[in-house]
C-alpha atoms as a PDB file:
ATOM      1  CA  UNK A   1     -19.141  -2.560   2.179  1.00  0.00           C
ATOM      2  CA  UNK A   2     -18.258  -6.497   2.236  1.00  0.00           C
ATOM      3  CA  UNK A   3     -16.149  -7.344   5.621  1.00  0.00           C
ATOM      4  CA  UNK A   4     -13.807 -10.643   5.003  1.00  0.00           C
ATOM      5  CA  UNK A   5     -12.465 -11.800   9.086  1.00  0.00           C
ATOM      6  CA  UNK A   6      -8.828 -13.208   8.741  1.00  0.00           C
ATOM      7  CA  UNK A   7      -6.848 -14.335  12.195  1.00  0.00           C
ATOM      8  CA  UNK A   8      -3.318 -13.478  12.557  1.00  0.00           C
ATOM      9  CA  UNK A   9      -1.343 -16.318  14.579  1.00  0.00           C
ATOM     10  CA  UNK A  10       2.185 -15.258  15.643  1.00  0.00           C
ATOM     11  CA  UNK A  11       2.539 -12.105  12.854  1.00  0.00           C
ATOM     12  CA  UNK A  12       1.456 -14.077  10.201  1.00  0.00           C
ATOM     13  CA  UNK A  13      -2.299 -13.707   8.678  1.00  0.00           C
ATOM     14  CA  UNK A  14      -4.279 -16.955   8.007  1.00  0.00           C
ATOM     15  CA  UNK A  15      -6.324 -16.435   5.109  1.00  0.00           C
ATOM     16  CA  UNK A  16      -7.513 -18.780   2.483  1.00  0.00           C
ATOM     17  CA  UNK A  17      -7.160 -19.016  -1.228  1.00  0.00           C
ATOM     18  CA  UNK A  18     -11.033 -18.479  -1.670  1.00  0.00           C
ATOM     19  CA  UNK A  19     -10.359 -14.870   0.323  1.00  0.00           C
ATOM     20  CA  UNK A  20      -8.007 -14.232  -1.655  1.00  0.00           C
ATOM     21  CA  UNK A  21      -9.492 -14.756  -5.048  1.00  0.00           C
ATOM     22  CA  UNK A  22     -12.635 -12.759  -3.307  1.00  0.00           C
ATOM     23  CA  UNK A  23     -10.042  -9.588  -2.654  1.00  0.00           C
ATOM     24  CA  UNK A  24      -8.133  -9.935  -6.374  1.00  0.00           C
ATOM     25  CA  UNK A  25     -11.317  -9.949  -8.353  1.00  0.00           C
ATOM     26  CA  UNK A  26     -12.613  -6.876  -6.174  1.00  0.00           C
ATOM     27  CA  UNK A  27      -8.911  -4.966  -6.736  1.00  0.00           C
ATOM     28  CA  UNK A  28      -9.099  -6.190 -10.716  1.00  0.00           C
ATOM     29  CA  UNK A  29     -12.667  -4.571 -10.638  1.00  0.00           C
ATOM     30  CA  UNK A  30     -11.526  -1.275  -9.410  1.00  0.00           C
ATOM     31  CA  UNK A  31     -12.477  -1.397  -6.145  1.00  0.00           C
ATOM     32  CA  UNK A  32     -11.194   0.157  -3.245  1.00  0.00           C
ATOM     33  CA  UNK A  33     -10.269  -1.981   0.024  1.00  0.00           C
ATOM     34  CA  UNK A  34      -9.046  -1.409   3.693  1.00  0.00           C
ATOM     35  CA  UNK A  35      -7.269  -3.641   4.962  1.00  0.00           C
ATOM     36  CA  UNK A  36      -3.914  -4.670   7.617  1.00  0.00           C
ATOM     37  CA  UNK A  37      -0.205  -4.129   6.283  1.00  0.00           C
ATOM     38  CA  UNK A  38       2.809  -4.861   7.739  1.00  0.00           C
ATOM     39  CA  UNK A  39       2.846  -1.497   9.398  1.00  0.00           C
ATOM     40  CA  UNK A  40      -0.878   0.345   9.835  1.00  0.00           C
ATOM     41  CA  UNK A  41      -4.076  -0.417   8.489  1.00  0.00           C
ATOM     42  CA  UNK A  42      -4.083   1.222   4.916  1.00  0.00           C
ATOM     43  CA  UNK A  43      -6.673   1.886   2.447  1.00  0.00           C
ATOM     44  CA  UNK A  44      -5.520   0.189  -0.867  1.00  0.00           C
ATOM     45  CA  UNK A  45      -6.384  -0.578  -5.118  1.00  0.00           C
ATOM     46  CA  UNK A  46      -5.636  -0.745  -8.436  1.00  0.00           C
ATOM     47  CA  UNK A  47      -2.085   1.212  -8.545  1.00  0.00           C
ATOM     48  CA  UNK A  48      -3.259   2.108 -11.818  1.00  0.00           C
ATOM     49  CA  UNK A  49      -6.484   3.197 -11.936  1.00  0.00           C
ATOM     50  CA  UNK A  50      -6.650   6.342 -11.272  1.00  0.00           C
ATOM     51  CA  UNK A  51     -10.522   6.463 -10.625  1.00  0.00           C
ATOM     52  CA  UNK A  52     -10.311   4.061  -7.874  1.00  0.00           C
ATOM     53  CA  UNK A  53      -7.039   6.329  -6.438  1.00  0.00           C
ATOM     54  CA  UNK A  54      -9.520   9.405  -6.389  1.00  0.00           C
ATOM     55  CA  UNK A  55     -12.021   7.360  -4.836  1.00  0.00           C
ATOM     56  CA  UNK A  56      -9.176   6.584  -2.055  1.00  0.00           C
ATOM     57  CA  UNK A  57      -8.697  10.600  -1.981  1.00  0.00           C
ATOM     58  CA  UNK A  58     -12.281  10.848  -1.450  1.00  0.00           C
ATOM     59  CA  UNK A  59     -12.525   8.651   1.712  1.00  0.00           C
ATOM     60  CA  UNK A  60      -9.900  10.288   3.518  1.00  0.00           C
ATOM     61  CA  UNK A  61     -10.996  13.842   2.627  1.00  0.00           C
ATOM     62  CA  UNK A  62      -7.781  15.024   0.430  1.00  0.00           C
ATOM     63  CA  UNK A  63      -8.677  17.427  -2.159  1.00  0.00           C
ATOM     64  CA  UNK A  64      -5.314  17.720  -3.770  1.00  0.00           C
ATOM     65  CA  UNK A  65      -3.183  15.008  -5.650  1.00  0.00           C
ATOM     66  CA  UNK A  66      -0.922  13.734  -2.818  1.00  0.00           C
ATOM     67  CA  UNK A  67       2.007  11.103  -4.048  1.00  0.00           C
ATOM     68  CA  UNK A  68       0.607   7.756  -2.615  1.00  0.00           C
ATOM     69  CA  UNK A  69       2.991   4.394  -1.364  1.00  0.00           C
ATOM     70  CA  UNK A  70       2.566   1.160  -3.430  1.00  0.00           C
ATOM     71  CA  UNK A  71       3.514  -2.272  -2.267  1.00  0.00           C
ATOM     72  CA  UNK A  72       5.231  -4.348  -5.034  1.00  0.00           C
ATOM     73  CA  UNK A  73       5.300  -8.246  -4.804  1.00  0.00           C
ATOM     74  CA  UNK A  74       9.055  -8.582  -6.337  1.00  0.00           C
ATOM     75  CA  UNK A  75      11.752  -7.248  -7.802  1.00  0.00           C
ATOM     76  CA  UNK A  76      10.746  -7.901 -11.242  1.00  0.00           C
ATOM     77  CA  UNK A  77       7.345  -5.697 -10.333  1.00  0.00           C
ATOM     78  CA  UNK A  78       9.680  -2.506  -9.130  1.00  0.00           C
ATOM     79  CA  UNK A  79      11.592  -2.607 -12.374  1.00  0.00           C
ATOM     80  CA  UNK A  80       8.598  -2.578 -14.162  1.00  0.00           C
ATOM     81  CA  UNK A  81       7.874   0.960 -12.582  1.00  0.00           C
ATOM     82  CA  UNK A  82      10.712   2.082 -11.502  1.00  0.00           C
ATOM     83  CA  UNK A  83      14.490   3.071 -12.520  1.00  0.00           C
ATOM     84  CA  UNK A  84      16.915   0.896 -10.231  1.00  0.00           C
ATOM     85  CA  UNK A  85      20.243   0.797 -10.907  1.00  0.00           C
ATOM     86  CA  UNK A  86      22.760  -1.973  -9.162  1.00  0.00           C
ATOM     87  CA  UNK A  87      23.832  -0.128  -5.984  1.00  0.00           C
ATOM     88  CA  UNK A  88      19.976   0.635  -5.200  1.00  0.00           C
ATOM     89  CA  UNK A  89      18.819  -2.882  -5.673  1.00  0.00           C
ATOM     90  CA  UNK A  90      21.878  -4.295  -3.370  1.00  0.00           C
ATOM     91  CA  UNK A  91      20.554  -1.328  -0.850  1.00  0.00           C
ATOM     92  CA  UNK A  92      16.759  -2.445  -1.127  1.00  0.00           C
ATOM     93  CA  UNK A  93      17.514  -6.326  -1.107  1.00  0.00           C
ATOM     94  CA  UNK A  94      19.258  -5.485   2.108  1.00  0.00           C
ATOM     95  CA  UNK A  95      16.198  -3.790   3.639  1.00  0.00           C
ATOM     96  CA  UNK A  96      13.227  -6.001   2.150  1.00  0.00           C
ATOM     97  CA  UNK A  97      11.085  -7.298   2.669  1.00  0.00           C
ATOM     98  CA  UNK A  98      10.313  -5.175   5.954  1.00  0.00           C
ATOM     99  CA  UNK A  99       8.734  -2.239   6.814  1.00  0.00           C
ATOM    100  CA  UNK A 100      11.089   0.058   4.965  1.00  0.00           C
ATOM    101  CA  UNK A 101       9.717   2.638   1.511  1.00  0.00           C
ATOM    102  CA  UNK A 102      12.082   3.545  -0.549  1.00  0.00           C
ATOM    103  CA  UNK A 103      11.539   6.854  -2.686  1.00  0.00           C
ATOM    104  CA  UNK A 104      12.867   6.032  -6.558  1.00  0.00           C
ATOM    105  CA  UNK A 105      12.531   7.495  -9.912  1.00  0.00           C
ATOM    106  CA  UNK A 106       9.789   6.268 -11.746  1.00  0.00           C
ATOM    107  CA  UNK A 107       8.806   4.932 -15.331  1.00  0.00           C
ATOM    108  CA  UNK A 108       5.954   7.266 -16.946  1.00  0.00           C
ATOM    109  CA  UNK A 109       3.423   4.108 -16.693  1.00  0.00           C
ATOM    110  CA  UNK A 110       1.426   5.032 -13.556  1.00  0.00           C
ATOM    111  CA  UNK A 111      -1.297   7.958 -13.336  1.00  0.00           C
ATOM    112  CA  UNK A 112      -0.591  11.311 -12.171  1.00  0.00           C
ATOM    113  CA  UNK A 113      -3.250  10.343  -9.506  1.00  0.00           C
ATOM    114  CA  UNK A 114      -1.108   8.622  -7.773  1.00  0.00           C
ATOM    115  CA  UNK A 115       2.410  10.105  -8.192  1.00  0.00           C
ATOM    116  CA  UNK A 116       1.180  13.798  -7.804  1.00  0.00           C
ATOM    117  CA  UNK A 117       2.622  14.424 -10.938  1.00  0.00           C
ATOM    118  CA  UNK A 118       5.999  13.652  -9.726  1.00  0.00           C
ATOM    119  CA  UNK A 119       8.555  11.897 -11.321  1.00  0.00           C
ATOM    120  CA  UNK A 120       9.348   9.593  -7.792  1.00  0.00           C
ATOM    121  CA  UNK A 121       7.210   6.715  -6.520  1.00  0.00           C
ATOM    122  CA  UNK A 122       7.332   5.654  -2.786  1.00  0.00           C
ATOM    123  CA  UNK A 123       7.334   1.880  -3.456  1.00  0.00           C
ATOM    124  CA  UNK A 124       7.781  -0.822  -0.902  1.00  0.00           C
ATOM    125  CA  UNK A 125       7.896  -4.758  -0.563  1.00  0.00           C
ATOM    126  CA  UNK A 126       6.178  -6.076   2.214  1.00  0.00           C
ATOM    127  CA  UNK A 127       6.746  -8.697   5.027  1.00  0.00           C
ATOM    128  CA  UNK A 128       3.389  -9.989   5.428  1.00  0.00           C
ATOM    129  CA  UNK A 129       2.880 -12.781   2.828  1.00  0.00           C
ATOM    130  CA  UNK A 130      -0.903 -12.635   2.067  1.00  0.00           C
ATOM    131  CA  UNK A 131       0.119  -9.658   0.866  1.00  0.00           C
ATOM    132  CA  UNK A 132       2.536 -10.428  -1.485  1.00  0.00           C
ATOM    133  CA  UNK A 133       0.319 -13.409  -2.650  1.00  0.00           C
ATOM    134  CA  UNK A 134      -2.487 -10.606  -3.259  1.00  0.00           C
ATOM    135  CA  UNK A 135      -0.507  -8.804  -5.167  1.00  0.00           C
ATOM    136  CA  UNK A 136       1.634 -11.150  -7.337  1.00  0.00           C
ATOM    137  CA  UNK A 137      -1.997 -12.696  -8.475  1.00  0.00           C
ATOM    138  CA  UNK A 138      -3.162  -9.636  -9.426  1.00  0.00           C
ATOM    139  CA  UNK A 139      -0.225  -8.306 -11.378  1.00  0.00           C
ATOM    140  CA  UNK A 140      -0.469  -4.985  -9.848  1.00  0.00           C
ATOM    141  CA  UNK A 141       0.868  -2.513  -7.430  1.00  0.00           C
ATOM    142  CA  UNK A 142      -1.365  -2.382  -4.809  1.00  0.00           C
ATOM    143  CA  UNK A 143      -1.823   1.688  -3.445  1.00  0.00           C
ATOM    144  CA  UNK A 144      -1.095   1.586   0.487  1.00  0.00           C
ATOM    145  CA  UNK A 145      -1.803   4.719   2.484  1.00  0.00           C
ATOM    146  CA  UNK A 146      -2.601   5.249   6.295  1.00  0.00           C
ATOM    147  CA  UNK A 147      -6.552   3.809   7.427  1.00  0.00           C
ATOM    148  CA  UNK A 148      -7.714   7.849   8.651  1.00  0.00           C
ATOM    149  CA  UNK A 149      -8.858  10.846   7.617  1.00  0.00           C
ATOM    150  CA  UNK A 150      -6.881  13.954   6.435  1.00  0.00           C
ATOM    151  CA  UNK A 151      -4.768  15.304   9.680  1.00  0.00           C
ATOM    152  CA  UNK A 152      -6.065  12.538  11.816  1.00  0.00           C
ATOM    153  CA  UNK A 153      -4.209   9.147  13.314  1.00  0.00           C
ATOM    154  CA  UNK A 154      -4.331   5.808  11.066  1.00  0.00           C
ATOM    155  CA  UNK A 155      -7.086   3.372  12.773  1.00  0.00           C
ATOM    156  CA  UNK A 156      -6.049   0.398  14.661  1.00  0.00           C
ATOM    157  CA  UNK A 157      -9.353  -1.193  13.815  1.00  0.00           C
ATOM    158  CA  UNK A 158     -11.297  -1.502  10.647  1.00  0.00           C
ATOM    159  CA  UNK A 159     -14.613  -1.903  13.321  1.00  0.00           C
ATOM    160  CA  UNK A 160     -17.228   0.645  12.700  1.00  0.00           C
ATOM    161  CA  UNK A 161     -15.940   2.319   9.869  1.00  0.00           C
ATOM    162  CA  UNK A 162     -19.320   4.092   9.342  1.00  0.00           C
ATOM    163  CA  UNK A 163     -18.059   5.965  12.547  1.00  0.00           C
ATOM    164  CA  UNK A 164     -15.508   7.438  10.999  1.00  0.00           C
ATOM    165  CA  UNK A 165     -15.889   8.033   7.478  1.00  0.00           C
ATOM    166  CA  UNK A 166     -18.469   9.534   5.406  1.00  0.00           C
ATOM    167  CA  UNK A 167     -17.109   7.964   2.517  1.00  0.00           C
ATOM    168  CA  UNK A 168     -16.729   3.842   2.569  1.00  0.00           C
ATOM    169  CA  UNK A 169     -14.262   1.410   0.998  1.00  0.00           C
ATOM    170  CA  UNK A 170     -15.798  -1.140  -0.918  1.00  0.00           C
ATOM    171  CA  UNK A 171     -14.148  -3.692   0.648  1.00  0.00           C
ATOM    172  CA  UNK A 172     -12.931  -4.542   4.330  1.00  0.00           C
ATOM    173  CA  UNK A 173     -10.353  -6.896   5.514  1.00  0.00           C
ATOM    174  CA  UNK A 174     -10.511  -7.304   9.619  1.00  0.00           C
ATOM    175  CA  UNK A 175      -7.681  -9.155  11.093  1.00  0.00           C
ATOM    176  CA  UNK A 176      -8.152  -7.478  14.311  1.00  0.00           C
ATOM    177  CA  UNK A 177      -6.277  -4.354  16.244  1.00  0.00           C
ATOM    178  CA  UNK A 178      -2.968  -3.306  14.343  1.00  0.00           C
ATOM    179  CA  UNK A 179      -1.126  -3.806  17.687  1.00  0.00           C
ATOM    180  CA  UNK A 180       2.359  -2.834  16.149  1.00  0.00           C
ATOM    181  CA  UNK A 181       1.015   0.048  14.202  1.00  0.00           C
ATOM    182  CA  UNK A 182       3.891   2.547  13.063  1.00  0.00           C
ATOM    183  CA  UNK A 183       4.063   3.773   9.768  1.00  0.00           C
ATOM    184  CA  UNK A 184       7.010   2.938   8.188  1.00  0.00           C
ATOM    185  CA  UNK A 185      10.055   4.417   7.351  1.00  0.00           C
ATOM    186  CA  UNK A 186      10.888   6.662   4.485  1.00  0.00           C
ATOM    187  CA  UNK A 187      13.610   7.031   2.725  1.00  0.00           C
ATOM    188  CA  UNK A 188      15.091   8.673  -0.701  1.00  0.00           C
ATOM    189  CA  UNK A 189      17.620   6.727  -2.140  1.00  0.00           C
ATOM    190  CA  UNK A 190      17.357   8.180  -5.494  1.00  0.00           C
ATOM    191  CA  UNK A 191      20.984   9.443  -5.127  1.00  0.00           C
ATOM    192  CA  UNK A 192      22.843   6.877  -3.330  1.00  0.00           C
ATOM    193  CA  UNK A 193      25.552   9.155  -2.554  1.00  0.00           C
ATOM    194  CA  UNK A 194      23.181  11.280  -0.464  1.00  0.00           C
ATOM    195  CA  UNK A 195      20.508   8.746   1.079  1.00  0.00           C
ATOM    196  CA  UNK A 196      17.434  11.132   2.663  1.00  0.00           C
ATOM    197  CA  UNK A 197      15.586   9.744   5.356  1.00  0.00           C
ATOM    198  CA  UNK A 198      12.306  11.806   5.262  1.00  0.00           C
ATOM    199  CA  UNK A 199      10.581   9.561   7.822  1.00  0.00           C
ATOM    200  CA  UNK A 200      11.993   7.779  10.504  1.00  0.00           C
END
C-alpha cells in the first residue's frame, strides 16, 4: 500500500498536481484508494469497474452486492448516469456542492456491482476541490463509501490500516484526523412530490 501525506489548511486540502496525477493513474489502473471526503474517510475507485468495486467489498468484509455512493465532478457527469429532470437539478444546484447524496434513477451504464442491481444511484458532488479536480481528470465517478469494516464506525485516521483490515487498499491518502466526520445526508428525490430523507 503507497501512503501520499496532504495538509489541510482551513478545510481546504493542499495537494499538488504531481499527487494528483499519482492518484488518477492509480484510479485509471483499477486500483482501489482510501482516502478524506468532505464528510468521512471513504474507500474509493473506478465507478465502473466492477472488479475494483468487489475488491472495495472485500476490504470491508461485505459479502453481498450493497448499492455504493459516487461523487460526480459536475453536472454534465450526473447526466451522463443519471435521469434528472428540471425540478431535480434546480433542487440539487440548491444543495451542491455540500455534503448532501441525492438518490436518482439511473442510466443502465454502471455495473450491477455497484448499484446492487438497482435501478437508483446515490450520487453526490462534493465540496472539497481536490476532489473534484481528481475526478474531472479522470472522467469517472469516483465510488465513496465509509473507511470501516462491515457493522463497525468509519475511521478518523487512515494510520495503521494493517490494524484494522485484513484486506488493504492499494492506495492511501493521509490528510490527517477527519475531525468533522459525519456521514452525509441521504435523500430520495426521485419523486419530487414526495422527497424521502433516508439519512439525516
Amino acid at each position: 500500500m503507497k501512503i501520499i501525506k496532504i495538509k489541510i489548511s482551513n478545510g481546504v486540502n493542499k495537494i499538488s498536481q504531481a499527487e494528483i496525477d499519482l492518484i488518477v493513474e492509480y484510479l485509471r489502473r483499477g486500483k482501489v484508494m482510501a482516502y478524506p471526503t468532505d464528510t468521512v474517510y471513504g474507500l474509493g475507485c473506478d465507478a465502473r469497474n466492477a472488479l475494483a468495486i468487489k475488491k472495495i467489498n472485500k476490504i470491508k468484509g461485505e459479502k453481498t452486492k450493497k448499492p455504493l455512493l459516487v461523487l460526480i465532478s459536475d453536472f454534465k457527469m450526473l447526466k451522463k448516469y443519471c435521469f434528472v429532470n428540471s425540478r431535480q437539478l434546480k433542487y440539487l444546484k440548491k444543495v451542491w456542492p455540500g455534503p448532501i447524496t441525492a438518490i436518482l434513477k439511473c442510466r443502465s451504464n454502471l455495473p450491477a456491482e455497484l448499484t446492487g442491481g438497482l435501478d437508483s444511484l446515490a450520487v453526490r458532488l462534493p465540496k472539497a476541490e481536490f476532489l473534484v479536480k481528481i475526478i474531472s481528470k479522470c472522467g469517472f465517478p469516483l465510488v465513496s463509501t465509509s473507511l470501516n469494516k462491515k457493522g463497525a464506525k468509519p475511521l478518523l485516521r487512515v494510520e495503521n490500516l494493517p490494524k484494522h483490515f485484513k484486506y488493504l487498499p492499494d492506495l492511501a491518502v493521509d490528510a490527517g484526523e477527519c475531525k468533522n466526520a459525519k456521514l452525509s445526508r441521504l435523500v430520495d428525490i426521485r419523486d419530487m412530490k414526495n422527497i424521502k430523507v433516508i439519512r439525516k
